[in-house]
Protein backbone atom coordinates (compact mmCIF):
# COMPACT_ATOMS: atom_id res chain seq x y z
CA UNK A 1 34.39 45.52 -6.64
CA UNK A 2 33.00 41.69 -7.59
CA UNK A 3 31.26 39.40 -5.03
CA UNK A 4 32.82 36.11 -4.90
CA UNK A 5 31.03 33.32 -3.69
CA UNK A 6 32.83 30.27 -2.07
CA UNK A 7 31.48 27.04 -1.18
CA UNK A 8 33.06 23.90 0.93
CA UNK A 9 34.42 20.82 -0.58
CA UNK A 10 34.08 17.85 1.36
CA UNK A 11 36.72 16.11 -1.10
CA UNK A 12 39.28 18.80 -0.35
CA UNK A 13 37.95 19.90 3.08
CA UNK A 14 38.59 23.13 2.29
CA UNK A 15 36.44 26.53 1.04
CA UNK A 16 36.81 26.74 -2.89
CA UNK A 17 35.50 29.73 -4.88
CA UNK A 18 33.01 29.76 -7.14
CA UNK A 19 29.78 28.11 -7.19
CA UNK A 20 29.15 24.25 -6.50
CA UNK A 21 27.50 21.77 -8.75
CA UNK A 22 23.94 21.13 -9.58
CA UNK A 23 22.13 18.33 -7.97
CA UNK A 24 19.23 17.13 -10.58
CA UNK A 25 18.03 14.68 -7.94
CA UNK A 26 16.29 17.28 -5.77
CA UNK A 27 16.85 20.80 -3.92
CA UNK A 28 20.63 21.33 -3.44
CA UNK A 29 19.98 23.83 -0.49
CA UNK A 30 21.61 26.73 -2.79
CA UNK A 31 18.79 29.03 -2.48
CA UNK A 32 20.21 32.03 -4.43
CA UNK A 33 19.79 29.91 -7.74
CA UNK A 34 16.39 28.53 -7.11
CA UNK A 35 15.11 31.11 -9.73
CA UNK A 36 17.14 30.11 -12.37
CA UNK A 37 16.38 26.67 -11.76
CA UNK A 38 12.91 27.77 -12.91
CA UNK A 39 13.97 29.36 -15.87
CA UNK A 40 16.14 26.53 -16.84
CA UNK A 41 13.78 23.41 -16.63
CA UNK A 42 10.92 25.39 -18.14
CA UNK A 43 12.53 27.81 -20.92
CA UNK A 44 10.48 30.21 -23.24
CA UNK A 45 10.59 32.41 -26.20
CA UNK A 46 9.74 36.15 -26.24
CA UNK A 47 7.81 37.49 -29.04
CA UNK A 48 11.02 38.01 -31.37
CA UNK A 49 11.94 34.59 -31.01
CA UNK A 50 14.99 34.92 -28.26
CA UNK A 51 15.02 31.98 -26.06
CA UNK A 52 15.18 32.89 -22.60
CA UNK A 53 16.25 29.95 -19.89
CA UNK A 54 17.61 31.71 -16.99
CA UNK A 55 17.38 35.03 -15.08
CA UNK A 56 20.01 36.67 -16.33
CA UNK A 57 18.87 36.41 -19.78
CA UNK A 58 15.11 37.59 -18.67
CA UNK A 59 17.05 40.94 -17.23
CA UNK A 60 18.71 41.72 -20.30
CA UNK A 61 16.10 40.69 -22.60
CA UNK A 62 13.44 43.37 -20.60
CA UNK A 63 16.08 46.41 -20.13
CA UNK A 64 17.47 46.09 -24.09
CA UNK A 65 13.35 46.11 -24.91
CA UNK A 66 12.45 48.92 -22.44
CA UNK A 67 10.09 45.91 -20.45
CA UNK A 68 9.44 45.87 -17.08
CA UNK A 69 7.19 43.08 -14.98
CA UNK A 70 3.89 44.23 -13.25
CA UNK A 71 5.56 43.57 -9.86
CA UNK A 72 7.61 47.17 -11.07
CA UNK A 73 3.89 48.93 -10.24
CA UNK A 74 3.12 47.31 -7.11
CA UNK A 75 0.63 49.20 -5.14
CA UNK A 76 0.26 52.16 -8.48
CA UNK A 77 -2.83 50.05 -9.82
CA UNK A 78 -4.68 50.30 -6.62
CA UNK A 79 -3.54 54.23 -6.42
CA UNK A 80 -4.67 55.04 -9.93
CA UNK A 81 -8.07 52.61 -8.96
CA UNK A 82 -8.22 55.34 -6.59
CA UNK A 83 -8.21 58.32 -8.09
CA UNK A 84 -10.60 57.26 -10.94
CA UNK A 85 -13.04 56.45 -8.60
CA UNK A 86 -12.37 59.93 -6.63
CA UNK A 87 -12.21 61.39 -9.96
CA UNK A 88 -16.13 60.02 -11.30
CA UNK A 89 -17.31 60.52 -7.69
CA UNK A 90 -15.99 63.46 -6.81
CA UNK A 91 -17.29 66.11 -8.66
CA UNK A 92 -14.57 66.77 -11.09
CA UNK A 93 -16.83 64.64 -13.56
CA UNK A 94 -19.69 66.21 -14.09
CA UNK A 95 -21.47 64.36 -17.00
CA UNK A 96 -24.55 66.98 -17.88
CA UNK A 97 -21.96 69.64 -18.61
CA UNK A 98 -20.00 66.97 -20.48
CA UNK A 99 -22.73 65.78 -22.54
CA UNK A 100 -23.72 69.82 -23.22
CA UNK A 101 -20.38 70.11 -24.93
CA UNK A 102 -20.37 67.53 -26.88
CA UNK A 103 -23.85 68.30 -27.80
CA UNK A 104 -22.84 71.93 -28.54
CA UNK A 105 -19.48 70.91 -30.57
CA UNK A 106 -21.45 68.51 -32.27
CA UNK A 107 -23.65 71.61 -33.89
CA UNK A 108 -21.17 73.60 -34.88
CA UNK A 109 -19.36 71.01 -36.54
CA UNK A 110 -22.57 70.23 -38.42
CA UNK A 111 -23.63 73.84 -38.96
């Protein structure tokens, strides 16, 4: 099942599918393209040279490369920050004993 979109023309007075024009001179009050706007007026090129100008494109582009964007991990950075922290304070890092077996493997790798 497709979403249709339908818009009023004054000219006609009447609801007409599909999407209405562009204004260039300034916002056009459709709000569900305001992110491809961005793309459009400022496009760029990925690493293997694709030009990339509107959303669309940007969503293909990252799933056909295996990408994602960091807002994918929101809130994991600050969990993982976390855990390292629990990890060095709380006492699963012990850095004597550490230091001892490296020390140790050290020898017998030289002896």
């Amino acid at each position: 099942m497709t979403r249709r979109t339908y818009r009023y023309d004054p000219d006609t007075k009447q609801m007409v599918e599909g999407a209405g024009p562009r204004r260039i001179d300034g916002p056009s009050g459709d709000g569900y393209r305001f992110s491809d706007r961005l793309y459009s007026s400022n496009p760029f090129k990925a690493h293997d040279g694709t030009i990339i100008d509107s959303r669309k494109k940007h969503r293909e582009y990252m799933k056909r490369h295996n990408l994602t964007t960091a807002d994918d991990f929101q809130g994991v950075w600050a969990q993982k920050a976390k855990e390292r922290e629990q990890f060095f304070t709380g006492g699963q890092y012990d850095r004597e004993s550490r230091r001892e077996a490296v020390a140790r493997a050290l020898e017998k790798h030289r002896g």
